[in-house]
PDB file of N, CA and C in Angstrom:
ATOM      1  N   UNK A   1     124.886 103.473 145.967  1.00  0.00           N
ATOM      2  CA  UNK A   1     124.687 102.513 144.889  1.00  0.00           C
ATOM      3  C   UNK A   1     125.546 102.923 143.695  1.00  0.00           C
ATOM      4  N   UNK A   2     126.176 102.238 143.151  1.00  0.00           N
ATOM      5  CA  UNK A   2     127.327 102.193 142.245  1.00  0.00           C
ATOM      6  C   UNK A   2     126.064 102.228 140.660  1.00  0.00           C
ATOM      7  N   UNK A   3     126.021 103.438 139.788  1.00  0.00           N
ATOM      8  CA  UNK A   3     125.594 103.247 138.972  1.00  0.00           C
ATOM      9  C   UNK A   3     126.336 102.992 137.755  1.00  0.00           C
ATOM     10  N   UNK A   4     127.420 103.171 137.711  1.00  0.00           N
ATOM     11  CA  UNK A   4     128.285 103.098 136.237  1.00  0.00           C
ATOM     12  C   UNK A   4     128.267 101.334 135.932  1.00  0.00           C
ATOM     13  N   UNK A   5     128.448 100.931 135.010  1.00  0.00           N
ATOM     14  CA  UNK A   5     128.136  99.701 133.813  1.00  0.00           C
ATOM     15  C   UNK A   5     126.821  98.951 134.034  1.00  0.00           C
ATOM     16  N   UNK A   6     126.843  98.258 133.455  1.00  0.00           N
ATOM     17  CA  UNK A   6     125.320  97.603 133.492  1.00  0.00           C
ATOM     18  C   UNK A   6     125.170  96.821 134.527  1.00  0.00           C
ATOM     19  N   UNK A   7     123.527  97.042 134.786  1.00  0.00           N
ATOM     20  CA  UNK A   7     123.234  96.248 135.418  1.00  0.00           C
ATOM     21  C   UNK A   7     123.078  94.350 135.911  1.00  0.00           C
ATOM     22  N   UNK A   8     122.514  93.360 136.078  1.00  0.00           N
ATOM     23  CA  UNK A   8     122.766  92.388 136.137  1.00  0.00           C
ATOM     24  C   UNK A   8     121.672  92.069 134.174  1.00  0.00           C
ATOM     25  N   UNK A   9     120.656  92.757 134.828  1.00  0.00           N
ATOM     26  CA  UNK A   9     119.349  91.754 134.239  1.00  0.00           C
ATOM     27  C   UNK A   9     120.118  92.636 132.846  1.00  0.00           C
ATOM     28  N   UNK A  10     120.953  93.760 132.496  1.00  0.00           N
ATOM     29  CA  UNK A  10     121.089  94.571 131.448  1.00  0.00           C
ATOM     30  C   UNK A  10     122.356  93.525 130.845  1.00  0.00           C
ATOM     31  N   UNK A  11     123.325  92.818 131.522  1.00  0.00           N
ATOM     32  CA  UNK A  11     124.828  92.025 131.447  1.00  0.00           C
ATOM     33  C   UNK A  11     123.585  90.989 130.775  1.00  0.00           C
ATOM     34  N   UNK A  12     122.836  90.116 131.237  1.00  0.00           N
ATOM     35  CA  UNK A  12     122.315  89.171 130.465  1.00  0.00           C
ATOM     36  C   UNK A  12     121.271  89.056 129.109  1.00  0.00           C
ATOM     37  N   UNK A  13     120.342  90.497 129.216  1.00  0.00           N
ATOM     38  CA  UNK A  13     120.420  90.900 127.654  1.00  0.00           C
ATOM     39  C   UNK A  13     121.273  91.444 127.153  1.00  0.00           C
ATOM     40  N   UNK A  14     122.047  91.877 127.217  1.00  0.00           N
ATOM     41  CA  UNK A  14     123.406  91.936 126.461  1.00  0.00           C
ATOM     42  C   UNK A  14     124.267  90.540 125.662  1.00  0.00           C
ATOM     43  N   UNK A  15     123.997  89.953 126.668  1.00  0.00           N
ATOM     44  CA  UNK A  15     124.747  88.508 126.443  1.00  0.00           C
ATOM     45  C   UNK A  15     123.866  87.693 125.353  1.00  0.00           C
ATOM     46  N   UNK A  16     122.633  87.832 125.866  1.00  0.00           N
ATOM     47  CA  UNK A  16     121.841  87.339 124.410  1.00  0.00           C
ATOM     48  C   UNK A  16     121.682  87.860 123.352  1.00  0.00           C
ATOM     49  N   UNK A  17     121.568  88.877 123.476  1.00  0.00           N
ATOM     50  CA  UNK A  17     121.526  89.781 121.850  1.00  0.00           C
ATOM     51  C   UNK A  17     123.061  88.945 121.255  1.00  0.00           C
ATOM     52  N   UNK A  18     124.327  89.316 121.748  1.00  0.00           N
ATOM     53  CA  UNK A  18     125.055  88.718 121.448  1.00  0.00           C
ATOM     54  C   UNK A  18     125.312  87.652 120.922  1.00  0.00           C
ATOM     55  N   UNK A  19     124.653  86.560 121.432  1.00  0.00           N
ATOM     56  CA  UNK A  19     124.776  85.363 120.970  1.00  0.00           C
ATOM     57  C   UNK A  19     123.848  85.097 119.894  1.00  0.00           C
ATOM     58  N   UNK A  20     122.422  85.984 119.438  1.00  0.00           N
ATOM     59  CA  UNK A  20     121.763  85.943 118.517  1.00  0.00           C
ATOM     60  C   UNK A  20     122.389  86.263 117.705  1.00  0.00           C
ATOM     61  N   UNK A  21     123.012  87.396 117.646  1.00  0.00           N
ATOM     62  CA  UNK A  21     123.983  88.918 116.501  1.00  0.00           C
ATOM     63  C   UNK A  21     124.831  87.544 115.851  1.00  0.00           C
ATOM     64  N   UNK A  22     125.858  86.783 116.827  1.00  0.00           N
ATOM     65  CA  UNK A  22     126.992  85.724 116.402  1.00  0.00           C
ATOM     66  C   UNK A  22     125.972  84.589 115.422  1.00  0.00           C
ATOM     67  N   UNK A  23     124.882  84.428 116.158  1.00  0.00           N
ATOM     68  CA  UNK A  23     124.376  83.368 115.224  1.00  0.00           C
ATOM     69  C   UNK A  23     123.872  83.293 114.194  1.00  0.00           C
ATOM     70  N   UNK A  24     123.270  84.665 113.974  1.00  0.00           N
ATOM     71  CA  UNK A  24     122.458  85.146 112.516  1.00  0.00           C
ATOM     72  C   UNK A  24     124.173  85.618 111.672  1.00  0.00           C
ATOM     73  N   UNK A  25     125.319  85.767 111.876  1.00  0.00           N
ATOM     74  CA  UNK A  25     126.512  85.833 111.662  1.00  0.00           C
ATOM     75  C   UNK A  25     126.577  84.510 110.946  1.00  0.00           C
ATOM     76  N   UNK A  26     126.656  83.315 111.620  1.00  0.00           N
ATOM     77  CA  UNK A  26     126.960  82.270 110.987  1.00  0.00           C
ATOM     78  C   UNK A  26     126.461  81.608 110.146  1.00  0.00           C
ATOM     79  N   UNK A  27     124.944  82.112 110.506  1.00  0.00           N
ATOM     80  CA  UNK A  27     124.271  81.369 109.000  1.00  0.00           C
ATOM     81  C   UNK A  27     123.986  82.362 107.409  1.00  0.00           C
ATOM     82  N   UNK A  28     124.286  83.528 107.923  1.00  0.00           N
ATOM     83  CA  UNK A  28     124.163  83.965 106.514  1.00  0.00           C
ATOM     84  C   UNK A  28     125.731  84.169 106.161  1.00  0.00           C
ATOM     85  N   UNK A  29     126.693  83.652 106.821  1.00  0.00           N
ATOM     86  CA  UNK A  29     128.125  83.250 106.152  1.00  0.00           C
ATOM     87  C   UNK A  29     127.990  82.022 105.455  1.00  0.00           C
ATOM     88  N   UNK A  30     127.184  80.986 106.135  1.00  0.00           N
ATOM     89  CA  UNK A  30     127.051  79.761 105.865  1.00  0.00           C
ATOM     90  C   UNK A  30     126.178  79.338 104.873  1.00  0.00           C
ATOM     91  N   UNK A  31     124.986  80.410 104.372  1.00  0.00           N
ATOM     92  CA  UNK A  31     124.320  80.315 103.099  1.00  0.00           C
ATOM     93  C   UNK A  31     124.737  81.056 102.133  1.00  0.00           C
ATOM     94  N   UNK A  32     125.733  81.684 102.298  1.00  0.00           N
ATOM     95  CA  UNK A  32     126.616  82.400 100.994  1.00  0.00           C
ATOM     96  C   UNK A  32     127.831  81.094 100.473  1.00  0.00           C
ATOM     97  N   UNK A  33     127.709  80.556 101.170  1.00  0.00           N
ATOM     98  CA  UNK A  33     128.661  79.363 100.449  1.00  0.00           C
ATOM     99  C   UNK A  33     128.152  78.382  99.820  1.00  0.00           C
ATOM    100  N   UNK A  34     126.469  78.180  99.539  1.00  0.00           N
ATOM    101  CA  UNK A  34     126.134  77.569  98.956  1.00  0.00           C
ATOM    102  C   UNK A  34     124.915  78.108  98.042  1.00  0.00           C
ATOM    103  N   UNK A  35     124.925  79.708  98.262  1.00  0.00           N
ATOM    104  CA  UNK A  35     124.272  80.142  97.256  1.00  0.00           C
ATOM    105  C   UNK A  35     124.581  80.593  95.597  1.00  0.00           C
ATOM    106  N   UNK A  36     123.950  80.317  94.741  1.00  0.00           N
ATOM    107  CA  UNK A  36     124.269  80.915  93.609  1.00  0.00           C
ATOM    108  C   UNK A  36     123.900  82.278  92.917  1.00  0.00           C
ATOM    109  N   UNK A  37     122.386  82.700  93.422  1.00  0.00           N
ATOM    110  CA  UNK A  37     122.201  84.104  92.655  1.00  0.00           C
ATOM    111  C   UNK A  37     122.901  84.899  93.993  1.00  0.00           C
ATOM    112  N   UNK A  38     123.358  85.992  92.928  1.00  0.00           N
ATOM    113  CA  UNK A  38     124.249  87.039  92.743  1.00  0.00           C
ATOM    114  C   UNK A  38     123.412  88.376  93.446  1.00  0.00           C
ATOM    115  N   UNK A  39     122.301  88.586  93.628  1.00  0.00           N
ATOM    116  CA  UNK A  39     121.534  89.330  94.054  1.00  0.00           C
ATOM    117  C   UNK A  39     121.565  89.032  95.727  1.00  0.00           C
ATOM    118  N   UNK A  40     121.203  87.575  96.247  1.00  0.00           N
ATOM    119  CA  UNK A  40     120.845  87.187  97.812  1.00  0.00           C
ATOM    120  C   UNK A  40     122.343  87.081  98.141  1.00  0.00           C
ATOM    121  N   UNK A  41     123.153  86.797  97.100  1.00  0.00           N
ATOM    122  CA  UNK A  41     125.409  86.933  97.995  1.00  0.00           C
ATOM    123  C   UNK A  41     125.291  88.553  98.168  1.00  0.00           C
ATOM    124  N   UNK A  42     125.035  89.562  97.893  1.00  0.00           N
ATOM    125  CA  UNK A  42     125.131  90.558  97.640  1.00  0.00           C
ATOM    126  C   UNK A  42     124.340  91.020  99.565  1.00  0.00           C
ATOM    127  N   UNK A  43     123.115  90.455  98.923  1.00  0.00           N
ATOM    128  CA  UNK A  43     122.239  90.849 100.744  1.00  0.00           C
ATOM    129  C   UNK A  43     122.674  90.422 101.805  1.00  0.00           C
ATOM    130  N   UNK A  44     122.910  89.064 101.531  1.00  0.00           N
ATOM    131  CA  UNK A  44     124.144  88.313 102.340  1.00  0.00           C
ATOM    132  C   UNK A  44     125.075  89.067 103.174  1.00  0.00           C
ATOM    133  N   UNK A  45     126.490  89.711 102.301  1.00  0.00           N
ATOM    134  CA  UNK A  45     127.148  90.290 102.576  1.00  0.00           C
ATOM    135  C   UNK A  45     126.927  90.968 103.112  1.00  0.00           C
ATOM    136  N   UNK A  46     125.999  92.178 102.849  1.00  0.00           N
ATOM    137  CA  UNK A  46     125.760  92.952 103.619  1.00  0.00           C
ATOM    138  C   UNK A  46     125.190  92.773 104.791  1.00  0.00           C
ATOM    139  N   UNK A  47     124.052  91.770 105.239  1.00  0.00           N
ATOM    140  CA  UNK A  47     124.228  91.439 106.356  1.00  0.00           C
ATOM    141  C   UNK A  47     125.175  90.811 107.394  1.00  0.00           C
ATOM    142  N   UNK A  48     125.845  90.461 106.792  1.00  0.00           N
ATOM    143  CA  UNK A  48     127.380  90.011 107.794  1.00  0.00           C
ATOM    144  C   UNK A  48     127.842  91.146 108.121  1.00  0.00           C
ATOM    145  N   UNK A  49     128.025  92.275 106.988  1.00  0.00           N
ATOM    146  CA  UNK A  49     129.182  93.568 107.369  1.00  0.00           C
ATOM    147  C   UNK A  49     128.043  93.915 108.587  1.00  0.00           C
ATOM    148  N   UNK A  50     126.736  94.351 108.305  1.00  0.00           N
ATOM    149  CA  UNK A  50     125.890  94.599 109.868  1.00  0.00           C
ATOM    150  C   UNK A  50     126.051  93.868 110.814  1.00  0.00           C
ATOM    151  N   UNK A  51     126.346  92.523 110.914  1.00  0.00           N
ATOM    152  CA  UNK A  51     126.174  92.068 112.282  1.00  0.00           C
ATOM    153  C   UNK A  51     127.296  91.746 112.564  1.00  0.00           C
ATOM    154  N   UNK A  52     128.465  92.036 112.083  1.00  0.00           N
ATOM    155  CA  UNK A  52     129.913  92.560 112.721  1.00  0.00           C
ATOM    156  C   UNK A  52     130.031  94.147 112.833  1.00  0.00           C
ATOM    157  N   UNK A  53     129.733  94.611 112.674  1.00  0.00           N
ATOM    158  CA  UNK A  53     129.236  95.836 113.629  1.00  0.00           C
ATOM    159  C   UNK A  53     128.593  95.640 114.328  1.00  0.00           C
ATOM    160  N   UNK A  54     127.362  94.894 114.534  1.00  0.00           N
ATOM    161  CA  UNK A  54     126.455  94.744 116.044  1.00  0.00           C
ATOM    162  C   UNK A  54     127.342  94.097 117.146  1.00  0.00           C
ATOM    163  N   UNK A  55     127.969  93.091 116.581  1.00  0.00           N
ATOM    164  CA  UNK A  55     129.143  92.087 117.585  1.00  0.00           C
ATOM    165  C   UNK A  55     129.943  93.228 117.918  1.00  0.00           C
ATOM    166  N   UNK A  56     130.293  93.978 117.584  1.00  0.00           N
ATOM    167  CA  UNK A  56     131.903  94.722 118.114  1.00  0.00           C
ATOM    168  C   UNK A  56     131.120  95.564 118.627  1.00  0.00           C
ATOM    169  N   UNK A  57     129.633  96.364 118.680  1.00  0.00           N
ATOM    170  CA  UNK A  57     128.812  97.614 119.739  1.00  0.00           C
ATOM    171  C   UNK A  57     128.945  96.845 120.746  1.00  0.00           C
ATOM    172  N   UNK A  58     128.106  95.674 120.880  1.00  0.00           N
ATOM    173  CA  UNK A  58     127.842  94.654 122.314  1.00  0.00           C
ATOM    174  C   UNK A  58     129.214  94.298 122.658  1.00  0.00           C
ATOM    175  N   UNK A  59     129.935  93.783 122.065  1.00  0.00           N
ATOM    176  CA  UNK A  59     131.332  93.383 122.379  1.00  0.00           C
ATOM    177  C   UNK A  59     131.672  95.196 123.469  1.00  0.00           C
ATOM    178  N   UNK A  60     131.527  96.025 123.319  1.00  0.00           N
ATOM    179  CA  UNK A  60     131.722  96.883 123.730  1.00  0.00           C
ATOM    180  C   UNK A  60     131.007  97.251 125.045  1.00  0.00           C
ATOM    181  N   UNK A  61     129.937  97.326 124.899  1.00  0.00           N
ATOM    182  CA  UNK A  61     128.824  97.289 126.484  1.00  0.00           C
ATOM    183  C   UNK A  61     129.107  96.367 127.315  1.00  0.00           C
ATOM    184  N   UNK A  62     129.641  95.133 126.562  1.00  0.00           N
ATOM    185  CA  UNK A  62     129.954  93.931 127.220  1.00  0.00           C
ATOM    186  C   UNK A  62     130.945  93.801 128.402  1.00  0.00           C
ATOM    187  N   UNK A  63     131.676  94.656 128.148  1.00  0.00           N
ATOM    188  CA  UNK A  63     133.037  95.176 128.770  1.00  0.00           C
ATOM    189  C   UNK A  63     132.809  95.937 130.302  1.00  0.00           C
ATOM    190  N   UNK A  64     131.289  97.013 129.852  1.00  0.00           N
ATOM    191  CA  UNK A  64     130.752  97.575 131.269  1.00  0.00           C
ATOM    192  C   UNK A  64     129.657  96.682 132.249  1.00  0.00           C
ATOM    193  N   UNK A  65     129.920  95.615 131.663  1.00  0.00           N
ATOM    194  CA  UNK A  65     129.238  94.551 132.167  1.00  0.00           C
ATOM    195  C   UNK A  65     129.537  93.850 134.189  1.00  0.00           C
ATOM    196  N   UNK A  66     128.559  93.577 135.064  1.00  0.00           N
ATOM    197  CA  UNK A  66     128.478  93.345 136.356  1.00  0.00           C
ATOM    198  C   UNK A  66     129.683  92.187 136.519  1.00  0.00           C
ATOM    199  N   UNK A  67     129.876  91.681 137.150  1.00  0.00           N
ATOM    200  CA  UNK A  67     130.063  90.484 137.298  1.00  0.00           C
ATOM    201  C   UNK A  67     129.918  89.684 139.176  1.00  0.00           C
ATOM    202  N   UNK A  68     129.661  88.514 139.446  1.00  0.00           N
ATOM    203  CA  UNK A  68     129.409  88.152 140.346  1.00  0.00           C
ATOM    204  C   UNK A  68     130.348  88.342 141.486  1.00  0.00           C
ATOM    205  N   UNK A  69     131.476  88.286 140.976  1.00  0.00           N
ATOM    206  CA  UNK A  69     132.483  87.804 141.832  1.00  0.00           C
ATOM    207  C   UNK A  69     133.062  89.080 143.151  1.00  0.00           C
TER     208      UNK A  69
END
């Protein structure tokens, strides 16, 4: 049995975290463009710089990922 990269059921939580990480990405990009206090752009930001680091870890596991074929 071949243990090196992930498994199947491990490739598809992977894939979702992912697509959560990208989506909580887009909306707190997307409420910094219409926010005004200076305090929640600030938290904002910083949550984007975190979940582009979470995208590029998974982006990374992603890589040792199964595939069908």
């Amino acid at each position: 049995m071949d243990e090196s990269g992930l498994g199947y059921h491990e490739t598809m939580e992977t894939h979702e975290m992912l697509n959560f990480k990208t989506d909580c990405l887009l909306k707190s990009k997307m409420i910094m463009g219409i926010c005004f206090d200076n305090d929640l752009k600030k938290l904002l930001e910083k949550d984007v710089q975190q979940s582009i680091a979470a995208i590029q870890e998974l982006k990374e596991l992603y890589k040792n990922a199964k595939t069908l074929s």
